[in-house]
PDB file of N, CA and C in Angstrom:
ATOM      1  N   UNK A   1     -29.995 169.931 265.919  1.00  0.00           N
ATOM      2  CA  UNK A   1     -30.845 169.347 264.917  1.00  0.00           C
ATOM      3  C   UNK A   1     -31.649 170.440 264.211  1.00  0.00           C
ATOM      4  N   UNK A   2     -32.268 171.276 265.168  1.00  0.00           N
ATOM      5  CA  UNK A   2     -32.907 172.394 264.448  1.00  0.00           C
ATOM      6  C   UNK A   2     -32.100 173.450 263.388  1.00  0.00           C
ATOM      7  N   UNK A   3     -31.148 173.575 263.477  1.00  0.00           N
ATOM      8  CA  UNK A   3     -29.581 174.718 262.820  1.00  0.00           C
ATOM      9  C   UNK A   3     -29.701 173.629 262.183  1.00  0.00           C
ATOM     10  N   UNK A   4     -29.582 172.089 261.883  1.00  0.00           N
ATOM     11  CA  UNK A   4     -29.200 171.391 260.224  1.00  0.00           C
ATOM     12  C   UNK A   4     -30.353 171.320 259.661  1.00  0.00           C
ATOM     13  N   UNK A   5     -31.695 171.257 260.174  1.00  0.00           N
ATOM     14  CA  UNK A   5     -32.546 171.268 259.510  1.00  0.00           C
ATOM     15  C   UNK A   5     -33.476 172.490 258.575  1.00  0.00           C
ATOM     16  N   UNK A   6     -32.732 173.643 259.595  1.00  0.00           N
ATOM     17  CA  UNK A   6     -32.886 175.337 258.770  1.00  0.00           C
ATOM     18  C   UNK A   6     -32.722 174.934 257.684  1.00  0.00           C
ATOM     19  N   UNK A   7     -31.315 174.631 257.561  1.00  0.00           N
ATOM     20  CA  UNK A   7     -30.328 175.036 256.779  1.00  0.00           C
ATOM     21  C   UNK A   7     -30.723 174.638 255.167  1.00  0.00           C
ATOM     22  N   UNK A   8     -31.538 173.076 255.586  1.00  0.00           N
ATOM     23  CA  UNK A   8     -31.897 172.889 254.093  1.00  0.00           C
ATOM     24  C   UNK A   8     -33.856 172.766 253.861  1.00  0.00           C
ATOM     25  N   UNK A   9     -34.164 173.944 254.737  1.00  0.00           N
ATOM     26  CA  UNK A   9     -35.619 174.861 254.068  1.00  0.00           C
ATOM     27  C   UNK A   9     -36.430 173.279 255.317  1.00  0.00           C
ATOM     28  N   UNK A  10     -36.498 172.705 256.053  1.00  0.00           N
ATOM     29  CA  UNK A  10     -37.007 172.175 257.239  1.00  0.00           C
ATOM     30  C   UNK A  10     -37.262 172.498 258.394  1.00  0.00           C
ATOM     31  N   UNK A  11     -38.641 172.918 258.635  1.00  0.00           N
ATOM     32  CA  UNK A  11     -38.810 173.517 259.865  1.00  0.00           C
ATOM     33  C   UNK A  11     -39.007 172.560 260.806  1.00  0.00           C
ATOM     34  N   UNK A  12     -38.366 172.425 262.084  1.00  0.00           N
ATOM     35  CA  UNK A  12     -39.031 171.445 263.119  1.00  0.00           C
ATOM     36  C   UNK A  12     -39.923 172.209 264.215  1.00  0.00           C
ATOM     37  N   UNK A  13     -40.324 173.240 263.618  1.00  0.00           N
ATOM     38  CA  UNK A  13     -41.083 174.328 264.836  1.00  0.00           C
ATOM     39  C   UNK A  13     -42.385 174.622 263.950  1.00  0.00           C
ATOM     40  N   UNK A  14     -43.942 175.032 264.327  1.00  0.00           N
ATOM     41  CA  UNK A  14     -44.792 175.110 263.809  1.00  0.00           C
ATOM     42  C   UNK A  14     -44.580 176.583 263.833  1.00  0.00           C
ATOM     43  N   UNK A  15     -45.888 177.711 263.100  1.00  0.00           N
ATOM     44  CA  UNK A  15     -45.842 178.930 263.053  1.00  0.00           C
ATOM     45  C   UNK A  15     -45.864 179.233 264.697  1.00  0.00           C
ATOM     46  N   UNK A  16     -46.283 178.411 265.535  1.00  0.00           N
ATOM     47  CA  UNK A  16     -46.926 179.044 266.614  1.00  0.00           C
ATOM     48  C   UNK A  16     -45.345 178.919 267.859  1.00  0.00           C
ATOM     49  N   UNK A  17     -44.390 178.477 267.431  1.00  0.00           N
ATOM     50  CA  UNK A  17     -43.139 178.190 267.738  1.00  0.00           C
ATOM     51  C   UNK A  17     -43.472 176.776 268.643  1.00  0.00           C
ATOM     52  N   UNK A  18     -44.447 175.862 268.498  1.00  0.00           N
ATOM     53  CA  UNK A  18     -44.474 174.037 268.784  1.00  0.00           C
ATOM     54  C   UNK A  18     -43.686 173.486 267.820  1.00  0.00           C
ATOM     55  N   UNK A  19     -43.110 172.421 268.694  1.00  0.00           N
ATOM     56  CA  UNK A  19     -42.093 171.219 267.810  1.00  0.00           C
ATOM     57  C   UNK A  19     -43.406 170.721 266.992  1.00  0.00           C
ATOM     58  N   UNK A  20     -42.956 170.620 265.862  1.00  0.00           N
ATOM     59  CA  UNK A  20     -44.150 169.786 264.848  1.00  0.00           C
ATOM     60  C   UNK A  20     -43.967 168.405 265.218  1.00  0.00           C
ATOM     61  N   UNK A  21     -45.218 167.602 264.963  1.00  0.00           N
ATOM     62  CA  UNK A  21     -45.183 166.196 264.679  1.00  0.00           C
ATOM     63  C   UNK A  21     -44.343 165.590 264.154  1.00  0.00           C
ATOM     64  N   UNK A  22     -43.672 164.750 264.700  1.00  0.00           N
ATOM     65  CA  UNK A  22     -41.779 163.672 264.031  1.00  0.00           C
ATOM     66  C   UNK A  22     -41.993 163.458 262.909  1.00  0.00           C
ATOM     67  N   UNK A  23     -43.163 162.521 262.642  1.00  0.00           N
ATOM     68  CA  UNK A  23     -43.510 161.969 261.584  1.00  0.00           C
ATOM     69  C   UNK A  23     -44.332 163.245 260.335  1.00  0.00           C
ATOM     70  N   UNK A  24     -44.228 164.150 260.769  1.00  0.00           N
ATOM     71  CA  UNK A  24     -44.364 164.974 259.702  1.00  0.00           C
ATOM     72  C   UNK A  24     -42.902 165.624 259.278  1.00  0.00           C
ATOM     73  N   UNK A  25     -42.179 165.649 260.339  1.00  0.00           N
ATOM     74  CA  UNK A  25     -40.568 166.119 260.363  1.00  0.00           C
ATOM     75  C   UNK A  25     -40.267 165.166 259.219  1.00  0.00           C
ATOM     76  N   UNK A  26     -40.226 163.793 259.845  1.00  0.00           N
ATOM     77  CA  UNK A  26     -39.794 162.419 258.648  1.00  0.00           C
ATOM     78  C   UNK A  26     -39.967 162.538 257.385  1.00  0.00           C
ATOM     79  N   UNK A  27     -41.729 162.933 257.007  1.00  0.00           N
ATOM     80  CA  UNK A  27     -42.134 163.130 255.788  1.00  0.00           C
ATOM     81  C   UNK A  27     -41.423 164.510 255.271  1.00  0.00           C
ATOM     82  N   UNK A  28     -41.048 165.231 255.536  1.00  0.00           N
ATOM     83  CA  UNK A  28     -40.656 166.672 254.819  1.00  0.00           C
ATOM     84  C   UNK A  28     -39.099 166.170 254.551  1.00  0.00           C
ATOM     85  N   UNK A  29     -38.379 165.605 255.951  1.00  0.00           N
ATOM     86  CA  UNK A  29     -37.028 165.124 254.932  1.00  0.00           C
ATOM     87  C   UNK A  29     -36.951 164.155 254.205  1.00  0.00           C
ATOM     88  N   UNK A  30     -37.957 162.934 253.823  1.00  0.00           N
ATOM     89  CA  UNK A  30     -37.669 162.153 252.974  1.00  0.00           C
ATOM     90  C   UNK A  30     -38.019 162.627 251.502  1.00  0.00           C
ATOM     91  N   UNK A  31     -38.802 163.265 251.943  1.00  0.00           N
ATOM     92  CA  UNK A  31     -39.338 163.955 250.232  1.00  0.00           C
ATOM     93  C   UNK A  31     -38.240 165.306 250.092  1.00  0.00           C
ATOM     94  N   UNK A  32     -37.457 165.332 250.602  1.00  0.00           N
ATOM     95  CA  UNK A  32     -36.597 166.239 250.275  1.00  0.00           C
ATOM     96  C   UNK A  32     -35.009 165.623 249.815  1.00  0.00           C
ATOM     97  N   UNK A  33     -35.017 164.119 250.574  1.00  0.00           N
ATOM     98  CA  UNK A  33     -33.961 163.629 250.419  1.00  0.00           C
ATOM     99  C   UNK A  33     -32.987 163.068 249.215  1.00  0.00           C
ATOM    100  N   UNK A  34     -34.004 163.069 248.130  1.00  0.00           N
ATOM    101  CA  UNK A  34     -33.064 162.636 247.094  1.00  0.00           C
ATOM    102  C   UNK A  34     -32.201 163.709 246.635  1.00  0.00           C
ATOM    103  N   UNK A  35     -33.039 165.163 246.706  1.00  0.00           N
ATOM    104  CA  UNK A  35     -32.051 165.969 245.947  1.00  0.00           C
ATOM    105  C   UNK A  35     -30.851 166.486 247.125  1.00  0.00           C
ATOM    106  N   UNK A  36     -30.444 166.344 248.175  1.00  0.00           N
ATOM    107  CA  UNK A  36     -30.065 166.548 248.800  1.00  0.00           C
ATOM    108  C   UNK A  36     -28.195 165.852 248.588  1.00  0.00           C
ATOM    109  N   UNK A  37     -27.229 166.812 248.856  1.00  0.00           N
ATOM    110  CA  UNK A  37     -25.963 166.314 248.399  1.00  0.00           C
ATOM    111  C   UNK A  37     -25.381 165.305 249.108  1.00  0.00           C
ATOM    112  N   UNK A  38     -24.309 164.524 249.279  1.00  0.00           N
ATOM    113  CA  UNK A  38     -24.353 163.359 250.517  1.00  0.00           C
ATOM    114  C   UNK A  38     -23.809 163.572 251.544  1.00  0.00           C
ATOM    115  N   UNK A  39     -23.007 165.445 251.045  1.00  0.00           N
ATOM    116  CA  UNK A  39     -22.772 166.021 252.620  1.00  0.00           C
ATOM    117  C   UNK A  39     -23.972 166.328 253.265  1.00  0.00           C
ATOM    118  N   UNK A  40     -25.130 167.079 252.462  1.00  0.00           N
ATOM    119  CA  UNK A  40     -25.909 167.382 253.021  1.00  0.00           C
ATOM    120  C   UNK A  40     -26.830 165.898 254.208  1.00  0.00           C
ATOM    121  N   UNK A  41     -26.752 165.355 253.488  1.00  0.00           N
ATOM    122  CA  UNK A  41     -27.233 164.077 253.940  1.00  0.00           C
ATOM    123  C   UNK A  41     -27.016 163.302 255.255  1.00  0.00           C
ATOM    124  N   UNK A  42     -25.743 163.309 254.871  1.00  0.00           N
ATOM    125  CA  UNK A  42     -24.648 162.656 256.212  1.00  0.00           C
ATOM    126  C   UNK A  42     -24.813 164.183 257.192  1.00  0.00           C
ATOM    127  N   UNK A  43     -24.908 165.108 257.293  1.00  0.00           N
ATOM    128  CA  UNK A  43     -25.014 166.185 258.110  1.00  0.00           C
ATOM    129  C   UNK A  43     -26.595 166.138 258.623  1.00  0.00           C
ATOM    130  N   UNK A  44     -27.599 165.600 257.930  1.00  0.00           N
ATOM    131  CA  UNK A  44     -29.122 165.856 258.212  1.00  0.00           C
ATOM    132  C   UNK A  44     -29.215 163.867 259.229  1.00  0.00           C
ATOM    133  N   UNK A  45     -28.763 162.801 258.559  1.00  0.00           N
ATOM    134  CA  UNK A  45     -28.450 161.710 259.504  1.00  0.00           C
ATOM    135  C   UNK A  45     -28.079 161.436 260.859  1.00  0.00           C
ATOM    136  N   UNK A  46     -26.701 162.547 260.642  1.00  0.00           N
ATOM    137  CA  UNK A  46     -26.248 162.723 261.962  1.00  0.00           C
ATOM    138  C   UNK A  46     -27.212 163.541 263.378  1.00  0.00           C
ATOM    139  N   UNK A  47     -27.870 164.800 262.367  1.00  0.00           N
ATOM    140  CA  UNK A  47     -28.708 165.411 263.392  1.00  0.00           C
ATOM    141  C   UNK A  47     -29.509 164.761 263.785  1.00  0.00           C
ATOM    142  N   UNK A  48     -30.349 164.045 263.205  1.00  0.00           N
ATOM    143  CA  UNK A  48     -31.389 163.154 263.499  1.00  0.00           C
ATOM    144  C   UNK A  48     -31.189 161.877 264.546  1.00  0.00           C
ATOM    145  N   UNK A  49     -29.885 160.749 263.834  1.00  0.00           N
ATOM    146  CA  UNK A  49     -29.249 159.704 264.627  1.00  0.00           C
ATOM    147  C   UNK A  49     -28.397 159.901 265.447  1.00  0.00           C
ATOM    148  N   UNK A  50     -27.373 161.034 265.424  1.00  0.00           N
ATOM    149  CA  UNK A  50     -26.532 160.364 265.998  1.00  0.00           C
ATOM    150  C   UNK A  50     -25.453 159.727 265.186  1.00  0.00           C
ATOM    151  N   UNK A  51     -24.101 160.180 265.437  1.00  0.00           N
ATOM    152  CA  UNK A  51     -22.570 159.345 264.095  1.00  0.00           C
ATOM    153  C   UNK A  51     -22.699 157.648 264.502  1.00  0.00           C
ATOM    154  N   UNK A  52     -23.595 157.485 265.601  1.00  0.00           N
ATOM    155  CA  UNK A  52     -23.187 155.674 265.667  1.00  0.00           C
ATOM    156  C   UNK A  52     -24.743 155.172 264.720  1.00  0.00           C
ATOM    157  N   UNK A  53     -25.466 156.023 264.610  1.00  0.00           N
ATOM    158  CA  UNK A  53     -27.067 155.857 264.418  1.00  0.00           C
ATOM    159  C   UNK A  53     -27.056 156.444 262.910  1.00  0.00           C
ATOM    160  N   UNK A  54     -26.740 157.148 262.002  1.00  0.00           N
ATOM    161  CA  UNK A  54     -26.432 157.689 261.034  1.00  0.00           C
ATOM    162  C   UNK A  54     -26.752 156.958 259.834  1.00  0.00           C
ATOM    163  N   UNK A  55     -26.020 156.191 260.000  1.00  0.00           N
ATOM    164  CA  UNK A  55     -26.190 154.793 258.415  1.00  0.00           C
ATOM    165  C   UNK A  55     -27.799 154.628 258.656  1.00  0.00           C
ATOM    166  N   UNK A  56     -28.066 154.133 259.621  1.00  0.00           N
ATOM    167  CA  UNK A  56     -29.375 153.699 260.097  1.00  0.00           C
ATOM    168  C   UNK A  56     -30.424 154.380 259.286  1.00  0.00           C
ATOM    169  N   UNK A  57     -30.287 156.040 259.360  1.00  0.00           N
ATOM    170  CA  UNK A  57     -31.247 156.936 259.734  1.00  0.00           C
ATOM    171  C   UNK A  57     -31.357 157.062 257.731  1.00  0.00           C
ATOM    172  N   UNK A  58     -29.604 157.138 257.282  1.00  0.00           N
ATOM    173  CA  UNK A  58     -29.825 157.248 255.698  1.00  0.00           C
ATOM    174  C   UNK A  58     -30.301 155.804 255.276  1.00  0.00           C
ATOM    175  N   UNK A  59     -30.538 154.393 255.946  1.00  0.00           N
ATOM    176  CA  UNK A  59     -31.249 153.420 254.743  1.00  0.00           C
ATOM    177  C   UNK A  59     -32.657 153.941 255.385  1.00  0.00           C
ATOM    178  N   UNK A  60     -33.184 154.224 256.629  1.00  0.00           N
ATOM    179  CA  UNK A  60     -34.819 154.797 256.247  1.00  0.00           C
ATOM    180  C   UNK A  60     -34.955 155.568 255.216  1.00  0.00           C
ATOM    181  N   UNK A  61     -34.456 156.720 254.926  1.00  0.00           N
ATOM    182  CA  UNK A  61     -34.865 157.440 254.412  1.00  0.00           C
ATOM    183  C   UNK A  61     -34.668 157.331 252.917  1.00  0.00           C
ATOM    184  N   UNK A  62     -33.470 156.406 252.509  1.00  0.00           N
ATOM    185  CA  UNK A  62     -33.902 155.635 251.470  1.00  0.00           C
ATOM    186  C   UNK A  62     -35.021 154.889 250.972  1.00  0.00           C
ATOM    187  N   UNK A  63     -35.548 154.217 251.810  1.00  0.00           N
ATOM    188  CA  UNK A  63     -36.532 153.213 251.500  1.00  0.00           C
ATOM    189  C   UNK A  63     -37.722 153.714 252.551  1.00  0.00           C
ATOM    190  N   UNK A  64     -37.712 154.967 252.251  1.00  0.00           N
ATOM    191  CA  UNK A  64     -39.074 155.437 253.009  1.00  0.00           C
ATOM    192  C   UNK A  64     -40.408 155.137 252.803  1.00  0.00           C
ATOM    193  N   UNK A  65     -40.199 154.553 251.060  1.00  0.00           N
ATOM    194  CA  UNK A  65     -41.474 154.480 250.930  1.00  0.00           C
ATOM    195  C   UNK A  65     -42.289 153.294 251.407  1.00  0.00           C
ATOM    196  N   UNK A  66     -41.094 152.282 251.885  1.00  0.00           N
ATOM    197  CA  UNK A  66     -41.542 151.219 252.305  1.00  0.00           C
ATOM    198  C   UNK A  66     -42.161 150.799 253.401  1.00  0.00           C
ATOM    199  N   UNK A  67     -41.446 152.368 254.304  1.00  0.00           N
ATOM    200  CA  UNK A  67     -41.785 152.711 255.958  1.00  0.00           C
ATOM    201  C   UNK A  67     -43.454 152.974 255.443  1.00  0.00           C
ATOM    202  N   UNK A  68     -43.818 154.096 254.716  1.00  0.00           N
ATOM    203  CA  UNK A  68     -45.031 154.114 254.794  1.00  0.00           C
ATOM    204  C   UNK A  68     -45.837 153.349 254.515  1.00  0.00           C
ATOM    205  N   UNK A  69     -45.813 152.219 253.542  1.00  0.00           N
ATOM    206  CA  UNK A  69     -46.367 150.890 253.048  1.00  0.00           C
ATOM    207  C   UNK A  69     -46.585 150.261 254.569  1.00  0.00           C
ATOM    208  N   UNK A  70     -45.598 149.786 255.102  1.00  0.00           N
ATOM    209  CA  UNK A  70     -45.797 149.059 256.365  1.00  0.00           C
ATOM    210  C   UNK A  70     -46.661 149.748 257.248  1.00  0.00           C
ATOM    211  N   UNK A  71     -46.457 150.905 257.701  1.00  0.00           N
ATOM    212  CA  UNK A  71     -47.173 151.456 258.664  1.00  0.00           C
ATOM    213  C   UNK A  71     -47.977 151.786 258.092  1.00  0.00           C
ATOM    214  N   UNK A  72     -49.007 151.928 256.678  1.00  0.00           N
ATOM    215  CA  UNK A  72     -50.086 151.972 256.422  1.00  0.00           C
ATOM    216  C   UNK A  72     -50.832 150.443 256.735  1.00  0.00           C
ATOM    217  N   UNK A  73     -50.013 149.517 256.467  1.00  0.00           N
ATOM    218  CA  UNK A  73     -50.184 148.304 256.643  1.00  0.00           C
ATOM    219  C   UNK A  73     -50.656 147.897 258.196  1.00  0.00           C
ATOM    220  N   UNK A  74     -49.781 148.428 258.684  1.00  0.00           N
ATOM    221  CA  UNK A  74     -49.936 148.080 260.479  1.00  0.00           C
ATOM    222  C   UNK A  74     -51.342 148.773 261.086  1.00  0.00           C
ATOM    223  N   UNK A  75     -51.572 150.170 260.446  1.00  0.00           N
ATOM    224  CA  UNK A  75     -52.873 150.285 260.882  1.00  0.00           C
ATOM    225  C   UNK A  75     -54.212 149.464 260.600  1.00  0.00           C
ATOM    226  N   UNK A  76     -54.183 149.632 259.303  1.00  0.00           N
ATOM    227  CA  UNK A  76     -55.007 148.796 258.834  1.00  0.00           C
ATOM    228  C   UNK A  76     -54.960 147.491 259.265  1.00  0.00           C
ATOM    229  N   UNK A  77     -54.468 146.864 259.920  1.00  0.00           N
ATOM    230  CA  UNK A  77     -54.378 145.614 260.481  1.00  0.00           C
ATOM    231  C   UNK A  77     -54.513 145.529 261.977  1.00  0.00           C
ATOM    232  N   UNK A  78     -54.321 146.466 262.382  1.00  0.00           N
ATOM    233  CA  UNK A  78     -54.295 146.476 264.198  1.00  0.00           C
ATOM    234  C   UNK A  78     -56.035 146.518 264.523  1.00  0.00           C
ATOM    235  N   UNK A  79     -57.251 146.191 263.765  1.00  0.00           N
ATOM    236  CA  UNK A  79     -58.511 146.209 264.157  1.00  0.00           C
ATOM    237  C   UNK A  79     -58.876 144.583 264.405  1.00  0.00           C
ATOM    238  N   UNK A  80     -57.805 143.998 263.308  1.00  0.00           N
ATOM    239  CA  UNK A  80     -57.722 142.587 262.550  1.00  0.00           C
ATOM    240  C   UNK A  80     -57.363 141.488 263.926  1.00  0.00           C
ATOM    241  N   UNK A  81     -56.217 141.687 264.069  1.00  0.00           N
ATOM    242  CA  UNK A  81     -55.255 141.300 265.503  1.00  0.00           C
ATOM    243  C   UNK A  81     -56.209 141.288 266.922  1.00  0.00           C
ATOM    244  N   UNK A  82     -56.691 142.716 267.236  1.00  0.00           N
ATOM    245  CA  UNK A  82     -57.907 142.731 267.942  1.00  0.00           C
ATOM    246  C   UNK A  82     -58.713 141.741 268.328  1.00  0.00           C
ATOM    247  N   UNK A  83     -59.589 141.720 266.942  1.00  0.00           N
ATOM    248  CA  UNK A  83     -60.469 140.520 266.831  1.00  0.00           C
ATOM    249  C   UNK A  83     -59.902 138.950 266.962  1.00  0.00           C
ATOM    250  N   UNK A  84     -59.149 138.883 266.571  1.00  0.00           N
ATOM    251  CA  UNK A  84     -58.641 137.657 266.509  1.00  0.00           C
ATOM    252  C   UNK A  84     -57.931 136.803 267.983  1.00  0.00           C
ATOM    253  N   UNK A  85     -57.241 137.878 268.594  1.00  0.00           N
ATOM    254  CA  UNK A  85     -56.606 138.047 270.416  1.00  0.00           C
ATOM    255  C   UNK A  85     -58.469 137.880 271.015  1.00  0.00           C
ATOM    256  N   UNK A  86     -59.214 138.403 270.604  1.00  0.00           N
ATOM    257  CA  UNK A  86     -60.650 138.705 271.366  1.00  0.00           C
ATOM    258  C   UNK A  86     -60.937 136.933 271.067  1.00  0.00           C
ATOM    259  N   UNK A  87     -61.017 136.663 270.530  1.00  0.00           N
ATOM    260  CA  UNK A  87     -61.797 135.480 269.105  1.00  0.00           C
ATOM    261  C   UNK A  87     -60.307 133.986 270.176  1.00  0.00           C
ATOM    262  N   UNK A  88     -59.619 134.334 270.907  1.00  0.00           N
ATOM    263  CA  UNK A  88     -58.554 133.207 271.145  1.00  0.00           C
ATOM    264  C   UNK A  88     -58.809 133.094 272.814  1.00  0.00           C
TER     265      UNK A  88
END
C-alpha cells in the first residue's frame, strides 16, 4: 500500500517516520482522486481494499463528499442521541 501510494505523491508515513492518521490518508486520496487515471485508480483501490473490496473503496471515493457530510453530521449529533438515551 505504501509503494502505490508513493507512487502518486501520498505519503502514509509522517516526517517523523509514524503511519499518519487514515482519515487524513482518505482525505489526501480523495482530493487527489479525480485527476488520477483509472489505472491509477484501480491500482490505489486495490491497495487500500483489496481486488474483492476495490469497487467498494472507488464508489467512496467518488462520493466522498458525502462521507464527510455524514460524518460531520454524526458528530454533531452524537451530543443529541446522548441526551435523548439519558431523557428515555
Amino acid at each position: 500500500m505504501e509503494t502505490v501510494l508513493k507512487k502518486v505523491g501520498i505519503s502514509l508515513r509522517d516526517s517523523s517516520g509514524q503511519f499518519r492518521e487514515v482519515d487524513d490518508v482518505l482525505d489526501d486520496t480523495a482530493n487527489k482522486w479525480a485527476n488520477f487515471d483509472s489505472v491509477t485508480q484501480r491500482a490505489v483501490a486495490n491497495a487500500f481494499a483489496g481486488t474483492h473490496h476495490a469497487n467498494d473503496f472507488m464508489v467512496l471515493m467518488q462520493q466522498y463528499d458525502k462521507v464527510r457530510e455524514y460524518m460531520q453530521i454524526a458528530d454533531q449529533s452524537s451530543g443529541e442521541s446522548i441526551q435523548k438515551f439519558t431523557a428515555y
